[in-house]
C-alpha atoms as a PDB file:
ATOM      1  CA  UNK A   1      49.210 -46.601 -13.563  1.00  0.00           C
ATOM      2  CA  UNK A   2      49.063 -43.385 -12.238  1.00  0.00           C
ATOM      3  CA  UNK A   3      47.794 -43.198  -7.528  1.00  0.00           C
ATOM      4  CA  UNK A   4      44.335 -41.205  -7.362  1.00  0.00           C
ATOM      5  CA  UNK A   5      44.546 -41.627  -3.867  1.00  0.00           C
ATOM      6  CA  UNK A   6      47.570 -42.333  -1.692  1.00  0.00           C
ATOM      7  CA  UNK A   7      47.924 -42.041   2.650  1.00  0.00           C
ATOM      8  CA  UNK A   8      51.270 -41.855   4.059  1.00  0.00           C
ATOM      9  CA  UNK A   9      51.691 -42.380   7.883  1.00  0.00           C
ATOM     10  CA  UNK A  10      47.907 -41.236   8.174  1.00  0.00           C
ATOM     11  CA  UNK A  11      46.631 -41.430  11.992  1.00  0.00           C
ATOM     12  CA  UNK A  12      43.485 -40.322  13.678  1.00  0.00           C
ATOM     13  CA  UNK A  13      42.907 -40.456  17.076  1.00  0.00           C
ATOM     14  CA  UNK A  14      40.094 -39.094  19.619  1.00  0.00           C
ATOM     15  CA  UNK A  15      39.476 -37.672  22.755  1.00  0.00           C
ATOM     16  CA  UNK A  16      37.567 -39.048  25.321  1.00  0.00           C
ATOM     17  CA  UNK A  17      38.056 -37.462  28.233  1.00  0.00           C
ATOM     18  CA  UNK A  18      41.568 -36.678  29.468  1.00  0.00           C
ATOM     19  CA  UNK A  19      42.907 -39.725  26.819  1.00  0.00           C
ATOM     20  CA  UNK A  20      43.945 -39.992  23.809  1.00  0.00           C
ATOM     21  CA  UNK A  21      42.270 -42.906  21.554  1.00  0.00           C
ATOM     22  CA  UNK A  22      44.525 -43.881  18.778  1.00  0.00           C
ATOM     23  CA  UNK A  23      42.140 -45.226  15.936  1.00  0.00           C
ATOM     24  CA  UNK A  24      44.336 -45.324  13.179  1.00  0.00           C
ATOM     25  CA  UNK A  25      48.230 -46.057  13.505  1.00  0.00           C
ATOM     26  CA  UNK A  26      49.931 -44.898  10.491  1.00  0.00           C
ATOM     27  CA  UNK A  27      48.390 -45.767   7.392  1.00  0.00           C
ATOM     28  CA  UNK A  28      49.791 -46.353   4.181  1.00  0.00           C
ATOM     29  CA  UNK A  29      48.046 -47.146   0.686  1.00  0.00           C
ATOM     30  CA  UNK A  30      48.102 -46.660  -2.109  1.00  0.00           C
ATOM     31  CA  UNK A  31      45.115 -46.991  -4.542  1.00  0.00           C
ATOM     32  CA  UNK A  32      45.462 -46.447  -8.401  1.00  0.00           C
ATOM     33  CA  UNK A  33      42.687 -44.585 -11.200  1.00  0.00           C
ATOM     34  CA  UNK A  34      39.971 -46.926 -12.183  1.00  0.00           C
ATOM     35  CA  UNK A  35      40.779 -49.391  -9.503  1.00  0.00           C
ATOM     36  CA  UNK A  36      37.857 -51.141  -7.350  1.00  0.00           C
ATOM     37  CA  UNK A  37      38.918 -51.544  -3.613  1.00  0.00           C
ATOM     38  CA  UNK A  38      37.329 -53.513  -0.685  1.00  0.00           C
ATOM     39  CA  UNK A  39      38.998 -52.485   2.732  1.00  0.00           C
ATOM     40  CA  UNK A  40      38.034 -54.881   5.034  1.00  0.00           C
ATOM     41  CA  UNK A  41      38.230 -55.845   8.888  1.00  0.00           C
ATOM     42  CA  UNK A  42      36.514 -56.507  12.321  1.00  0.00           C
ATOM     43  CA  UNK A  43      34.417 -53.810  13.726  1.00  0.00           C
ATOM     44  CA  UNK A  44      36.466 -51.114  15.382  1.00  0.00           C
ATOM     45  CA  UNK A  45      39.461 -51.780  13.583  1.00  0.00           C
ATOM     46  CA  UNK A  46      39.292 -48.057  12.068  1.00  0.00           C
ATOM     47  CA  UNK A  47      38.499 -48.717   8.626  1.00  0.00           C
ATOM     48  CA  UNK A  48      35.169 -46.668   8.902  1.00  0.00           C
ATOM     49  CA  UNK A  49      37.347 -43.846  10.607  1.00  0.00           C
ATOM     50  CA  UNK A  50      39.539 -44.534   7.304  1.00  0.00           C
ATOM     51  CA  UNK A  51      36.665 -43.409   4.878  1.00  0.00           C
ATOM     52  CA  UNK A  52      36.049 -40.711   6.596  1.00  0.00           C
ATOM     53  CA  UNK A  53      39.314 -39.325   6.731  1.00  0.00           C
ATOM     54  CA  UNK A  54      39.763 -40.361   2.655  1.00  0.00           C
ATOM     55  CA  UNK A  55      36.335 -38.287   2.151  1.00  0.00           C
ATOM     56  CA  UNK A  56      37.590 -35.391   3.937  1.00  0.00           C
ATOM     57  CA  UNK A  57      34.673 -35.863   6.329  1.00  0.00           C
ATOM     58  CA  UNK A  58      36.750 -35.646   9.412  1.00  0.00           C
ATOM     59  CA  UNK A  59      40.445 -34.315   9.535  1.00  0.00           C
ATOM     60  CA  UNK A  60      43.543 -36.491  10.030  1.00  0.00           C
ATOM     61  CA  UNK A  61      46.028 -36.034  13.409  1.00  0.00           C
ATOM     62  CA  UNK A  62      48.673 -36.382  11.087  1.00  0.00           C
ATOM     63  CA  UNK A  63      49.780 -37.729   8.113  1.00  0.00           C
ATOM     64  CA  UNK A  64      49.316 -36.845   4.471  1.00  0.00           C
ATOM     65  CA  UNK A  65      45.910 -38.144   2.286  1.00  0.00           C
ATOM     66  CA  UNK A  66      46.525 -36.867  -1.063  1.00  0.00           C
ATOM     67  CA  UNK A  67      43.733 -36.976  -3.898  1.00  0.00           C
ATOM     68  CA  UNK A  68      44.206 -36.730  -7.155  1.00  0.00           C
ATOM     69  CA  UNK A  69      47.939 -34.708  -6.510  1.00  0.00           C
ATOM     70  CA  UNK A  70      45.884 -32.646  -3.620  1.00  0.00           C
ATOM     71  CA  UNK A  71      46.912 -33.409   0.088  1.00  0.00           C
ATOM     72  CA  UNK A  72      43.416 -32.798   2.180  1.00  0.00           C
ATOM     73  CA  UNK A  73      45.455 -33.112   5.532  1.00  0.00           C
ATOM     74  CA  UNK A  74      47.385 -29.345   4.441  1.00  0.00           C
ATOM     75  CA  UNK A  75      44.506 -27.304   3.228  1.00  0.00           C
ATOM     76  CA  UNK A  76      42.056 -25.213   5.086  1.00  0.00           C
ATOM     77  CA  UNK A  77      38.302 -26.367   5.707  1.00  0.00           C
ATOM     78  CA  UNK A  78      37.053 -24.512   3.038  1.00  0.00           C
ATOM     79  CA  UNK A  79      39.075 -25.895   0.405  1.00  0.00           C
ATOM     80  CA  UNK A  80      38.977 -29.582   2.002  1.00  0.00           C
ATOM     81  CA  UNK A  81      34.681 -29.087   1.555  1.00  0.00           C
ATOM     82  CA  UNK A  82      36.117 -27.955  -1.914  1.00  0.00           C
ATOM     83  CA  UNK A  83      37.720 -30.452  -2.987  1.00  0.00           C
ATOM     84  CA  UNK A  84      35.216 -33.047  -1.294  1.00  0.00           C
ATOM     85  CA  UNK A  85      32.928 -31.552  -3.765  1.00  0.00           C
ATOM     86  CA  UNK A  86      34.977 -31.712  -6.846  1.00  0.00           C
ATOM     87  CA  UNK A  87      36.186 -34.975  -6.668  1.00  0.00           C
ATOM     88  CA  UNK A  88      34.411 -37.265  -4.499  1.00  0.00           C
ATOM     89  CA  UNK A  89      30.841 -38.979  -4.381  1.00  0.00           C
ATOM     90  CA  UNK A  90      29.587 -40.984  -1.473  1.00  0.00           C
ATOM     91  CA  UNK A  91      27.871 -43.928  -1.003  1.00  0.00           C
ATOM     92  CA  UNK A  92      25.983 -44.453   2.341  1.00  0.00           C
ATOM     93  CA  UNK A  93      24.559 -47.712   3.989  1.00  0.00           C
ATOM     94  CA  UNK A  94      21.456 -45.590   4.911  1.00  0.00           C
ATOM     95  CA  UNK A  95      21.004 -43.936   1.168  1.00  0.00           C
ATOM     96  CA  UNK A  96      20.721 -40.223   3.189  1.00  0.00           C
ATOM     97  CA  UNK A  97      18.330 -39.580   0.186  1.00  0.00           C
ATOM     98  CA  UNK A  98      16.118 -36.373   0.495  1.00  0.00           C
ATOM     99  CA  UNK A  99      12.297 -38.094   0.996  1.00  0.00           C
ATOM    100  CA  UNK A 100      10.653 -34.958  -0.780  1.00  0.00           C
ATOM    101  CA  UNK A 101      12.585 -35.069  -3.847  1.00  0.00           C
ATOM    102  CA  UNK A 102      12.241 -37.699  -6.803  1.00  0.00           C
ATOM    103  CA  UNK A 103      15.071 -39.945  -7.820  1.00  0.00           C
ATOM    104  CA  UNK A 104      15.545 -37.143 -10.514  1.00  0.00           C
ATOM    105  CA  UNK A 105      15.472 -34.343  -8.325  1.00  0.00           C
ATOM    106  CA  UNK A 106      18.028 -36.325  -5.937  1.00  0.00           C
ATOM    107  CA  UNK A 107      20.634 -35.749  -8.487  1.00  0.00           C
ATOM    108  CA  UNK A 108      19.568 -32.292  -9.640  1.00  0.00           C
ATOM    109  CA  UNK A 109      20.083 -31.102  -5.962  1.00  0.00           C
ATOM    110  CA  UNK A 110      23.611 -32.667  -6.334  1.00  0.00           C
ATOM    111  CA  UNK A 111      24.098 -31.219  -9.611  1.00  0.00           C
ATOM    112  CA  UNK A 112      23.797 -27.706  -8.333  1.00  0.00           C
ATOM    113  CA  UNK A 113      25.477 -27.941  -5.238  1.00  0.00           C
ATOM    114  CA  UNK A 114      28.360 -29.376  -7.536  1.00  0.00           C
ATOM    115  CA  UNK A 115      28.362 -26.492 -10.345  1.00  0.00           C
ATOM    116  CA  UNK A 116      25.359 -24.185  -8.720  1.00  0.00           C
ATOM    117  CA  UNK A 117      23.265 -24.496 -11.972  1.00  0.00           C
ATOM    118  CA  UNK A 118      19.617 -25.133 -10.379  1.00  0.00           C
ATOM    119  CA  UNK A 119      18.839 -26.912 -13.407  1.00  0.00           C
ATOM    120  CA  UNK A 120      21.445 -29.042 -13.697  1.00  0.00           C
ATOM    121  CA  UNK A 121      21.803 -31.293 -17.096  1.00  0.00           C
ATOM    122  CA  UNK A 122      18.751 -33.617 -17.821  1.00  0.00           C
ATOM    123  CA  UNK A 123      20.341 -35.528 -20.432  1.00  0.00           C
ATOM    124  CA  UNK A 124      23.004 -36.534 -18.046  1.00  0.00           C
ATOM    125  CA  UNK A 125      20.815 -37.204 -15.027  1.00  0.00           C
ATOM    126  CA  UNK A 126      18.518 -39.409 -17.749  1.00  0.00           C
ATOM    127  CA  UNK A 127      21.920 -41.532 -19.197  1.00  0.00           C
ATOM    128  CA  UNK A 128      23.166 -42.191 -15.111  1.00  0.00           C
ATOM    129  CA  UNK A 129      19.467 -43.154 -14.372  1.00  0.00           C
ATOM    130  CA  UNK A 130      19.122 -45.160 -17.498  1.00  0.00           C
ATOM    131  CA  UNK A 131      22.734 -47.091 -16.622  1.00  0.00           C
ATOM    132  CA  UNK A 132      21.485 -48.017 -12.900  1.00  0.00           C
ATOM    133  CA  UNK A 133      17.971 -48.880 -15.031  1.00  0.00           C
ATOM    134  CA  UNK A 134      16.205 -47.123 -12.880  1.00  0.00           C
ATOM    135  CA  UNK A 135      14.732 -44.872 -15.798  1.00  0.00           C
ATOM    136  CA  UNK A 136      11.404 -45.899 -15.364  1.00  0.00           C
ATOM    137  CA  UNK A 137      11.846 -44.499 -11.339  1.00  0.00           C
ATOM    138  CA  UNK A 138      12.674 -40.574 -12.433  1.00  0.00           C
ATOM    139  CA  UNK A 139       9.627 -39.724 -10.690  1.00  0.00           C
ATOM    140  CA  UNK A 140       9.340 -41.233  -7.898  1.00  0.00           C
ATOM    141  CA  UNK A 141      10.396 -40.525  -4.310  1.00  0.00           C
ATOM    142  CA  UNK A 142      12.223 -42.635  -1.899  1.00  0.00           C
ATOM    143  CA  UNK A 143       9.240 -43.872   0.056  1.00  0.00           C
ATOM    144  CA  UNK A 144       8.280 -45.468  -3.352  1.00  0.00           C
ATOM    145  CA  UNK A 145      11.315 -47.081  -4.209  1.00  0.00           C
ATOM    146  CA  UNK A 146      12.636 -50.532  -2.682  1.00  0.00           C
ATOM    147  CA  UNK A 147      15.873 -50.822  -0.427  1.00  0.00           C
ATOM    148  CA  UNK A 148      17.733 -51.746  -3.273  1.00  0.00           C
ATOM    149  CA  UNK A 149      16.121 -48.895  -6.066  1.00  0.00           C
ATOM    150  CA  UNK A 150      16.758 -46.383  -3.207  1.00  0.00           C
ATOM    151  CA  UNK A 151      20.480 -47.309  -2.947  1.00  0.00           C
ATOM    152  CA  UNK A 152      20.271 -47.455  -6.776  1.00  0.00           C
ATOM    153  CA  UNK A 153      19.279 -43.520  -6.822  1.00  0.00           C
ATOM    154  CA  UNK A 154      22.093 -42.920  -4.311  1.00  0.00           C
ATOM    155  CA  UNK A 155      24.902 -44.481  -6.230  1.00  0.00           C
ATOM    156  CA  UNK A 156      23.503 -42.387  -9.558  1.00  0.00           C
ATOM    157  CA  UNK A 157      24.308 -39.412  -7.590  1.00  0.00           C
ATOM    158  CA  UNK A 158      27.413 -39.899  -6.010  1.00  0.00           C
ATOM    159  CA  UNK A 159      28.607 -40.452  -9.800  1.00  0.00           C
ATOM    160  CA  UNK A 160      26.015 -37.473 -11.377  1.00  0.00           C
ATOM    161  CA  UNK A 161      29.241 -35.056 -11.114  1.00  0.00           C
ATOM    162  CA  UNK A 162      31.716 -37.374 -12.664  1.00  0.00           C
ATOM    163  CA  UNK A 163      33.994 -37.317  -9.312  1.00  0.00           C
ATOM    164  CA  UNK A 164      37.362 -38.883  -9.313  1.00  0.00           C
ATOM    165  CA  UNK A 165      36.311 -41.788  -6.682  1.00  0.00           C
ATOM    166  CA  UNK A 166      33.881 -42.828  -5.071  1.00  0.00           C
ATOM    167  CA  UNK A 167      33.913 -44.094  -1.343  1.00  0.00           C
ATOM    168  CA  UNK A 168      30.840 -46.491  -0.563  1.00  0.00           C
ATOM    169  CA  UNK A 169      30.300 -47.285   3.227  1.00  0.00           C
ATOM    170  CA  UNK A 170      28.420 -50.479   3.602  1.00  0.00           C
ATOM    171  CA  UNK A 171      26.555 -49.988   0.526  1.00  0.00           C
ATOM    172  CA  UNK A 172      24.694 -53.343   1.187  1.00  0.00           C
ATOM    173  CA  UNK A 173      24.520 -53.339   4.717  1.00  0.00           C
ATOM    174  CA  UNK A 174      21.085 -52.654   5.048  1.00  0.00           C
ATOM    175  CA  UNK A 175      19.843 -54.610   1.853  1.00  0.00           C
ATOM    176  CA  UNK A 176      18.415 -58.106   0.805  1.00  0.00           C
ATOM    177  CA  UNK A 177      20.901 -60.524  -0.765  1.00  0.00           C
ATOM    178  CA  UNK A 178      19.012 -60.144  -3.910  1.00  0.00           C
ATOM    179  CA  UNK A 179      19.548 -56.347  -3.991  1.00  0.00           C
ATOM    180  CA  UNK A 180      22.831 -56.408  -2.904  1.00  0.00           C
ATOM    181  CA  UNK A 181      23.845 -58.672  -5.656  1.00  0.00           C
ATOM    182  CA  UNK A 182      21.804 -56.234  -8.235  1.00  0.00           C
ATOM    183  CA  UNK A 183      23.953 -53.308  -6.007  1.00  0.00           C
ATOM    184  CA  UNK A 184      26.941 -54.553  -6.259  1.00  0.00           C
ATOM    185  CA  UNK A 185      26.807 -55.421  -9.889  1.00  0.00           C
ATOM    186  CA  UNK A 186      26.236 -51.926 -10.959  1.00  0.00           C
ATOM    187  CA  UNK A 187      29.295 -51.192  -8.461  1.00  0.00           C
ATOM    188  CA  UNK A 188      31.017 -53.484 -10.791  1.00  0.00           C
ATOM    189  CA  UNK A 189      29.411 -52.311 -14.230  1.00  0.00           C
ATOM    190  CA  UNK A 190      30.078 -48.406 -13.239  1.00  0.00           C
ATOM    191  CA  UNK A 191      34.038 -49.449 -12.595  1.00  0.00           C
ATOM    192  CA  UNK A 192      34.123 -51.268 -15.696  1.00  0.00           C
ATOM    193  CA  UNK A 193      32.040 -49.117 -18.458  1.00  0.00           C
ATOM    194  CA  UNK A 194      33.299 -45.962 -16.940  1.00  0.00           C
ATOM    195  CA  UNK A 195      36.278 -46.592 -15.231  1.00  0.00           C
ATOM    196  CA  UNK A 196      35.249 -45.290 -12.371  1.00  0.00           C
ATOM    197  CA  UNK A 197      37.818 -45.801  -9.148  1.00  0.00           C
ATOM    198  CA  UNK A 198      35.116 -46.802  -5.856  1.00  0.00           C
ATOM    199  CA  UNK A 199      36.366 -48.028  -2.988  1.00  0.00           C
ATOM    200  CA  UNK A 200      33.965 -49.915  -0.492  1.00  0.00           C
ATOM    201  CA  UNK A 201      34.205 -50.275   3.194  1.00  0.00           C
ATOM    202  CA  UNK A 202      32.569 -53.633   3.630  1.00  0.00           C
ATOM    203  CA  UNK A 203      32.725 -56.378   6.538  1.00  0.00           C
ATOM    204  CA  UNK A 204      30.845 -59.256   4.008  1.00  0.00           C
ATOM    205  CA  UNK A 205      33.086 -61.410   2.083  1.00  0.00           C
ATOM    206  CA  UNK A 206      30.559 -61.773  -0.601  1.00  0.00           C
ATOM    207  CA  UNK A 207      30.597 -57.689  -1.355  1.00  0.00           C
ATOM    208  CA  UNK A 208      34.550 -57.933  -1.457  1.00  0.00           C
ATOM    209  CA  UNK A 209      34.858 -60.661  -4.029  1.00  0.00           C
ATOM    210  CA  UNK A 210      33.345 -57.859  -6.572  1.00  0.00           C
ATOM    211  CA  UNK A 211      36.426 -55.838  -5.981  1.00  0.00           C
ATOM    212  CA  UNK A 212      40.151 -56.358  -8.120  1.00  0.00           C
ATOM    213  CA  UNK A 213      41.986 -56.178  -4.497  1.00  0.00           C
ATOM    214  CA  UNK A 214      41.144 -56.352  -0.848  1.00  0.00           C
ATOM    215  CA  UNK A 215      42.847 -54.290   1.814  1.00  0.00           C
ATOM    216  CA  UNK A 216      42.556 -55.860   4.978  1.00  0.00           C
ATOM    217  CA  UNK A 217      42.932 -53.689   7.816  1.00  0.00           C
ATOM    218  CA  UNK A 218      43.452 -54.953  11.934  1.00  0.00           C
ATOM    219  CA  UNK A 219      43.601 -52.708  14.986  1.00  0.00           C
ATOM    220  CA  UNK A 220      43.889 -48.644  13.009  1.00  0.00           C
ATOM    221  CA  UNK A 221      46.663 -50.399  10.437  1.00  0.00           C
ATOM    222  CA  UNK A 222      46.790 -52.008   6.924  1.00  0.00           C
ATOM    223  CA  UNK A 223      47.226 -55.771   7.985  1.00  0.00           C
ATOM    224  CA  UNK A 224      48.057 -57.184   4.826  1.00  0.00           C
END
């Protein structure tokens, strides 16, 4: 098996004030292509910081996080956004969905910030749609989705663009147990049919029994 995604000695730490806050302590994983990840751990222990950092969202104090042979934590901004783009889709507990656009135009938008082609590919956005069965919901908005349709639209387009992993963030956190179980089985479908690589930040036991492994992480370091 070849590593997508590897961090070696990765730390991350804030200031408030005059202080230093250490959140993460040298991290080191290591997850392989097609694999589906839980990290898990109490609140605060840094794995939210974690996805962040994996995402290229916010920029490591040191260490390496390499992607796909790419080390984000030894590029400029420009090509980390880059390469954020390329190869990554996200997944966020709120859905961050734009409430003027349909489901379909949801992943046209991220179609053409992807390859800048305003119209995008319909066939593709139909077959993504059509594997989250949501394509009956092309045309609606957000407001006329449920919770769980909603997060539905958002997982179609962090995977529109065919990115190398995808890093959910409490995909279920604000859902039903009925549509987190639907959520999480299309988690589970996507990584299967498609071999997709996702890995979830998640604090709910339930959510991390979808996944092949569990990373458990304790005060900013892998604990097991």
């Amino acid at each position: 098996m070849t590593a997508i995604l590897r961090t070696e000695n990765l730390k991350k730490s804030y200031t408030v004030g005059k202080s230093e806050v250490p959140v993460l302590k040298g991290v080191n994983i290591e997850i392989e292509k097609g694999e589906f990840v839980a990290i898990m751990g109490p609140s605060g222990c840094g794995k939210s910081t974690m996805l962040h950092v994996m995402g290229g969202l916010l920029s490591p104090t040191s260490g390496s996080i390499i992607i796909d042979g790419e080390d984000l934590a030894k590029v400029s901004d420009a090509t980390r956004t880059d390469i954020r783009r390329r190869k990554i889709g996200f997944v966020f507990q709120r859905f961050n969905l734009f409430p003027t656009l349909t489901a379909d135009g949801n992943l046209k938008l991220a179609e053409k910030i992807h390859t800048g082609n305003s119209n995008g590919d319909a066939k593709r956005r139909h077959e993504v749609l059509s594997l989250l069965k949501l394509e009956d919901k092309m045309h609606h908005k957000p407001l006329e989705l449920s919770g769980g349709e909603q997060q539905r639209v958002a997982l179609a387009r962090a995977v529109i663009n065919s990115p190398a992993i995808i890093l959910a963030d409490e995909p279920t956190g604000n859902l039903d147990t009925e549509n987190s179980e639907i959520v999480l089985n299309m988690f589970r479908d996507l990584n299967k049919q498609l071999g997709q690589t996702i890995i979830m930040i998640t604090h709910n036991p339930e959510a991390a029994a979808v996944c092949s492994r569990i990373i458990r992480m304790r005060d900013g370091v892998v604990a097991e």
